[in-house]
Protein backbone atom coordinates (compact mmCIF):
# COMPACT_ATOMS: atom_id res chain seq x y z
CA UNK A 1 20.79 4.34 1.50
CA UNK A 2 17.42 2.97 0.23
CA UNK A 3 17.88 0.93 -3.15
CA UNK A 4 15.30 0.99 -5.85
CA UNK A 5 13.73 -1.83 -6.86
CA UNK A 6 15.00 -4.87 -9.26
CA UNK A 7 12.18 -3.48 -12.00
CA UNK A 8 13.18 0.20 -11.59
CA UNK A 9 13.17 1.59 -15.07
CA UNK A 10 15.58 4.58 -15.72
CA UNK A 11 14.33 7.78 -16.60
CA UNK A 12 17.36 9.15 -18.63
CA UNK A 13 16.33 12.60 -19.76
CA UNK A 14 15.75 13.40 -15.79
CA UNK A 15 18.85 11.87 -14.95
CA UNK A 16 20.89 14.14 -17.85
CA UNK A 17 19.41 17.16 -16.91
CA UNK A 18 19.82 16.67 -12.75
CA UNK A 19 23.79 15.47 -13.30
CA UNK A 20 23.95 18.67 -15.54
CA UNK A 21 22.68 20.78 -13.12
CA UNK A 22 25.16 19.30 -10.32
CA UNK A 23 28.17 19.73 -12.45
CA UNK A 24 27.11 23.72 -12.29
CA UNK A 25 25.40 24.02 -9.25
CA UNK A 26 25.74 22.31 -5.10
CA UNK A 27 22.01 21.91 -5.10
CA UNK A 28 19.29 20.43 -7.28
CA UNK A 29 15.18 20.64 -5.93
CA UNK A 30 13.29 17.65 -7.34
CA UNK A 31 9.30 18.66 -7.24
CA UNK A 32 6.08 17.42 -7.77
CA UNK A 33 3.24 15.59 -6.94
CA UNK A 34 3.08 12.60 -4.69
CA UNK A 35 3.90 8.98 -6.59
CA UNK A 36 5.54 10.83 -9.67
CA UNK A 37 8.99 9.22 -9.15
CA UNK A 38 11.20 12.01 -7.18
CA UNK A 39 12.66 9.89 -4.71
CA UNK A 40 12.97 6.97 -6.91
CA UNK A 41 15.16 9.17 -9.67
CA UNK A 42 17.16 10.12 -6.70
CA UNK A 43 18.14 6.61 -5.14
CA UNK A 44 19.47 6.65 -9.05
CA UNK A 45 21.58 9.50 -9.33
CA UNK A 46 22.86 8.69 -5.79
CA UNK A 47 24.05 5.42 -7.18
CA UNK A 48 26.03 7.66 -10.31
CA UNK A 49 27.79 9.76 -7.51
CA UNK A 50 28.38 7.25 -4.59
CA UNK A 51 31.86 6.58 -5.76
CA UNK A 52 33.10 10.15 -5.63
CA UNK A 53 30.89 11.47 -2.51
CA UNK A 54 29.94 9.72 0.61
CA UNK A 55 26.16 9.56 0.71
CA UNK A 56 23.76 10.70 3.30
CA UNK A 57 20.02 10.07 2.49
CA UNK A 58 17.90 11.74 5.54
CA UNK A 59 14.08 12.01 5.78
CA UNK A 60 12.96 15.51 5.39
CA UNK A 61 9.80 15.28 7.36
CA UNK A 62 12.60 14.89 10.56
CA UNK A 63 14.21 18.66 9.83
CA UNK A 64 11.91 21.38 11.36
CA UNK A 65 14.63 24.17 11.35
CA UNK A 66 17.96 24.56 9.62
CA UNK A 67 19.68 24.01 12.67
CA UNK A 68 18.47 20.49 13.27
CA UNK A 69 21.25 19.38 10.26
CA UNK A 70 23.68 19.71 12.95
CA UNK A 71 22.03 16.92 15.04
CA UNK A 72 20.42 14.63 12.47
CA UNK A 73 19.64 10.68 13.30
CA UNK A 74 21.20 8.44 10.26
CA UNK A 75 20.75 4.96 9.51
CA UNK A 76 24.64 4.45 8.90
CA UNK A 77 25.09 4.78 12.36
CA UNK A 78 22.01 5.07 14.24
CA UNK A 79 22.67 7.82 16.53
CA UNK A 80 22.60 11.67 16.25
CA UNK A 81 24.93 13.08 13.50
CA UNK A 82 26.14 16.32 12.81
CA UNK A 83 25.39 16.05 9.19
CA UNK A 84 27.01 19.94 8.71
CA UNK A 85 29.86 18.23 10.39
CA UNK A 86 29.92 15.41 8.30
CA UNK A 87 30.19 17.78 5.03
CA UNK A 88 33.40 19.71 6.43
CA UNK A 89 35.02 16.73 6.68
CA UNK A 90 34.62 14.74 3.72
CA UNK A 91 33.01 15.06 -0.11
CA UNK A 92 29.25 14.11 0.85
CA UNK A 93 26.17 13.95 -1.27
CA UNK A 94 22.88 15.22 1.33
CA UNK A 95 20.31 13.69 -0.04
CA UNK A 96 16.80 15.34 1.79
CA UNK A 97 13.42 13.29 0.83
CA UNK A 98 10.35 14.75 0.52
CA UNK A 99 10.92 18.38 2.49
CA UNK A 100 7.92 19.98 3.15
CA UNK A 101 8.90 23.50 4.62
CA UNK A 102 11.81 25.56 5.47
CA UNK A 103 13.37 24.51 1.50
CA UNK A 104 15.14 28.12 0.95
CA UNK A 105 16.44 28.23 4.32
CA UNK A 106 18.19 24.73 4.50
CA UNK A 107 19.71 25.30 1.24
CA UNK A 108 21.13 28.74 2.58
CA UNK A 109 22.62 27.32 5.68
CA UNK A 110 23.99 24.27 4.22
CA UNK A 111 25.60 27.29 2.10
CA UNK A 112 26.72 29.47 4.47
CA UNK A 113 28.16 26.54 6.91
CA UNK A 114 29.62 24.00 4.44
CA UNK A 115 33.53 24.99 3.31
CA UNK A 116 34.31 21.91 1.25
CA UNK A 117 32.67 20.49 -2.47
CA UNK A 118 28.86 18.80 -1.54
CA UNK A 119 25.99 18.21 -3.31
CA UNK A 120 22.53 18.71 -2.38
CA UNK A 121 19.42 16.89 -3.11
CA UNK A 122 16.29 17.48 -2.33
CA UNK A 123 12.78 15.89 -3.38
CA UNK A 124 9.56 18.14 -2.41
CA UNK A 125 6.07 18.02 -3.43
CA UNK A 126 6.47 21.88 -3.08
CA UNK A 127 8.12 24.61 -5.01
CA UNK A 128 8.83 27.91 -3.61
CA UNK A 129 9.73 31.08 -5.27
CA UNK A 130 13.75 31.59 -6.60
CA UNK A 131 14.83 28.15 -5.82
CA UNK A 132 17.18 27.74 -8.47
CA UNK A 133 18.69 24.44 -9.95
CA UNK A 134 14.59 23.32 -9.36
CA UNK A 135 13.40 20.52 -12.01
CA UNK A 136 10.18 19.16 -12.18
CA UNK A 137 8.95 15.51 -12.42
CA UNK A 138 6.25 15.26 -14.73
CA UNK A 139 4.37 12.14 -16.13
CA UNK A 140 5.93 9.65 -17.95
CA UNK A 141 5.81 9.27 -21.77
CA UNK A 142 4.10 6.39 -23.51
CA UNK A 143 7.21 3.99 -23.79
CA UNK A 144 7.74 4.16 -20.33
CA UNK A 145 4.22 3.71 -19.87
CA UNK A 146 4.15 0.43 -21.49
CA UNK A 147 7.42 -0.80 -19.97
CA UNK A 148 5.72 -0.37 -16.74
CA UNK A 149 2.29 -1.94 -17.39
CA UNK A 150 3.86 -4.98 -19.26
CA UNK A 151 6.50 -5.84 -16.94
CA UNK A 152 6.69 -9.47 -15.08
CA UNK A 153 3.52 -9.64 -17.37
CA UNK A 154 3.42 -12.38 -20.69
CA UNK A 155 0.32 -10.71 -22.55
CA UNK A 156 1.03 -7.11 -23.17
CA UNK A 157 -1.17 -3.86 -22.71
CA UNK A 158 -2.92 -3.39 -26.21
CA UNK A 159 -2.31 0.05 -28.03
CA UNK A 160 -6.64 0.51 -26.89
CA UNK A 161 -6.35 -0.25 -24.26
CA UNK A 162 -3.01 1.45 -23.50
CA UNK A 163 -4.20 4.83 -24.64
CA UNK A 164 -7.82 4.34 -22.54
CA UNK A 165 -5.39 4.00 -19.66
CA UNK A 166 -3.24 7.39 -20.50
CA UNK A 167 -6.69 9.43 -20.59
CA UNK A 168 -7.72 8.53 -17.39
CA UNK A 169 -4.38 8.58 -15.31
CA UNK A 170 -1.87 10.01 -17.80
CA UNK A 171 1.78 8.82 -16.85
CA UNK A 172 1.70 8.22 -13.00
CA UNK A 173 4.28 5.45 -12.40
CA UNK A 174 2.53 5.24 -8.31
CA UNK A 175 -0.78 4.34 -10.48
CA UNK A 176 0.60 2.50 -13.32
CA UNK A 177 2.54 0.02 -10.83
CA UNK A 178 -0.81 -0.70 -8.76
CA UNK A 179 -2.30 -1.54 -12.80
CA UNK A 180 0.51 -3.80 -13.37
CA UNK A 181 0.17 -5.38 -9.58
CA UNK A 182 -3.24 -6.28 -10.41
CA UNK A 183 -2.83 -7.99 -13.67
CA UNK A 184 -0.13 -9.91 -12.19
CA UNK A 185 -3.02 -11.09 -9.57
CA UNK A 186 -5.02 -13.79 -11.76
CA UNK A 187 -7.20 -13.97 -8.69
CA UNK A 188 -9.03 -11.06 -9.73
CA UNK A 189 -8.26 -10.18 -13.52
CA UNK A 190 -7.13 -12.41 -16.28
CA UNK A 191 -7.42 -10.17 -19.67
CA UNK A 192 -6.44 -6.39 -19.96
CA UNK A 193 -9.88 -5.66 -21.03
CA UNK A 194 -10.79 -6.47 -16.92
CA UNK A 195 -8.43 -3.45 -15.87
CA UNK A 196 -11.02 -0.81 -17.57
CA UNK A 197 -13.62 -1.76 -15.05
CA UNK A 198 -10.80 -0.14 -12.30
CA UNK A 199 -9.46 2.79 -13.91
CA UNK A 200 -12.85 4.95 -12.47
CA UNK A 201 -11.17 4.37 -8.96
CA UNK A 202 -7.85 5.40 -10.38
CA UNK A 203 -8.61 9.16 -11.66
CA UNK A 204 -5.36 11.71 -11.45
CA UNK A 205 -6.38 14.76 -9.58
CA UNK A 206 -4.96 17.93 -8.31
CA UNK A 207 -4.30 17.40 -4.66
CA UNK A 208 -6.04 19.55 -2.08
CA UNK A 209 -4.52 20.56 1.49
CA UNK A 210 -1.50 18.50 0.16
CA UNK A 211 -3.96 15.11 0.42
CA UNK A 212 -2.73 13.18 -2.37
CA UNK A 213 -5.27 11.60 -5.15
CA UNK A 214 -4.18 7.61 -4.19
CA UNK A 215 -5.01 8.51 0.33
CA UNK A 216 -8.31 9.21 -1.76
CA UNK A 217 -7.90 5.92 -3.52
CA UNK A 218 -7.36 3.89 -0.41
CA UNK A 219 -9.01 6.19 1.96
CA UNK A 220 -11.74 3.27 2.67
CA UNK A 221 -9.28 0.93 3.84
CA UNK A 222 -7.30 3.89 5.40
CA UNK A 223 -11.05 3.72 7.26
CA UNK A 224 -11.30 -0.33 8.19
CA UNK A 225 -7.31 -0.22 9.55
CA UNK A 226 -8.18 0.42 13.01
CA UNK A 227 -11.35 -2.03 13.73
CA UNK A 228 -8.61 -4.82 12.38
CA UNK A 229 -5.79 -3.74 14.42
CA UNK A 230 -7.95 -3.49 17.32
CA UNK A 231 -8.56 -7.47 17.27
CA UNK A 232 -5.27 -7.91 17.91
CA UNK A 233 -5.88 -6.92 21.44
CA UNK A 234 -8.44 -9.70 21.90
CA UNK A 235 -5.88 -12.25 21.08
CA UNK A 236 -4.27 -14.39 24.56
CA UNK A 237 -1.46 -14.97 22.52
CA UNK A 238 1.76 -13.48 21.48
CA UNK A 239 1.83 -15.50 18.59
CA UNK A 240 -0.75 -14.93 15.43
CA UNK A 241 -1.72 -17.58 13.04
CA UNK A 242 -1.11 -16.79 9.60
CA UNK A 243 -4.54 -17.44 8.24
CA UNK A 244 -5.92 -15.28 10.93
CA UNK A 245 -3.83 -12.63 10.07
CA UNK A 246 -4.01 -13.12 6.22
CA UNK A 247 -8.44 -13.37 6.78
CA UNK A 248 -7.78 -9.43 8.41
CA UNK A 249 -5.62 -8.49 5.90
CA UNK A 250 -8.12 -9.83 3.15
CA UNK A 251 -11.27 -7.80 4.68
């Protein structure tokens, strides 16, 4: 199962109300948009329940139909699993990431074909209609907000400069990370006051045809990626040096 990182902060009011939901219900539907901390609040309550159920964490991009649970690749043991097989024979905690289709009809046939206790997670950008046991991940409060941008970091966001930040990208952890990843860089900014002159790239959007607002934000080096890779072809070697690869990675 993927582990969160050493600086993951706990978002306890999620937490309490998705074990609440599991002590009533099988299922729970994480949603929203892109960055917002689903699959991270997951990994957590996966670590609450791994001593009572046996954990399977799958990627729901691999699941076109219902039926595919039944022949399922896992990491654990790196060959095709019948994960509805799995879950008749033991307690086991399915953990889906990011499903993008077919929600209602996976959580009926994991229903219908599973006899013994389970729980289901699943983390979506999506919501459909009547999914119940649904919560949604919204932005983070202030106090999170400032754990985030101050972490690893020995001068602190200012209360200015903190609430300039907030009215530009509200509380996106995705965005408030890549703010705290930069003022770690000295290379490029040494006071808070530099991070102001960024926050016009970093503008939280609505997402359109399920593009999210930070493929926008790196869309021009989503644009440059292939023109570097490609010089890797060019190279009568099967070893790279590092500051040739580190001058690519730098363009």
């Amino acid at each position: 199962m993927p582990q969160n990182d050493e600086d993951f902060i706990e978002r306890t009011d999620n937490k309490r109300d998705i074990l609440e939901l599991l002590n009533q219900n099988n299922h729970v539907l994480l949603h929203g948009i892109s960055g917002i901390g689903k699959t991270d609040i997951a990994k957590d309550i996966a670590k609450e329940l791994h001593e009572e159920y046996s954990i399977v964490w799958i990627d729901g991009s691999i699941l076109n139909k219902p039926e595919d649970l039944k022949a399922t690749k896992i990491e654990r043991y790196n060959v095709s699993q019948n994960i509805i097989g799995l879950m008749n024979n033991s307690k086991v905690c399915l953990i889906i990431d990011d499903l993008t289709n077919n929600l209602k009809s996976i959580i009926s046939y994991i229903e219908s074909n599973v006899k013994l206790e389970y729980k289901l997670i699943i983390t979506s950008q999506i919501i459909e209609d009547d999914i119940e046991s649904a919560i949604e991940v919204s932005l983070l409060p202030k106090e999170l907000c400032q754990q985030i941008l101050n972490n690893g970091l020995k001068s602190h966001c200012s209360d200015e400069i903190l609430k300039v930040i907030l009215e530009k990208i509200g509380g996106h952890p995705f965005l408030l990370k890549q703010i705290n990843i930069i003022m770690k860089n000295t290379k490029y900014h040494k006071e808070w006051k530099d991070i102001l002159n960024e926050l016009n790239q970093l503008v939280l959007k609505p997402f359109e045809n399920r593009i999210t607002f930070y493929n926008r934000l790196f869309e021009n080096h989503l644009k440059v990626i292939p023109d570097l890779i490609n010089i890797i072809k060019w190279i009568d070697n099967k070893y790279i040096e590092f500051s040739l690869l580190k001058s690519l990675v730098d363009r």
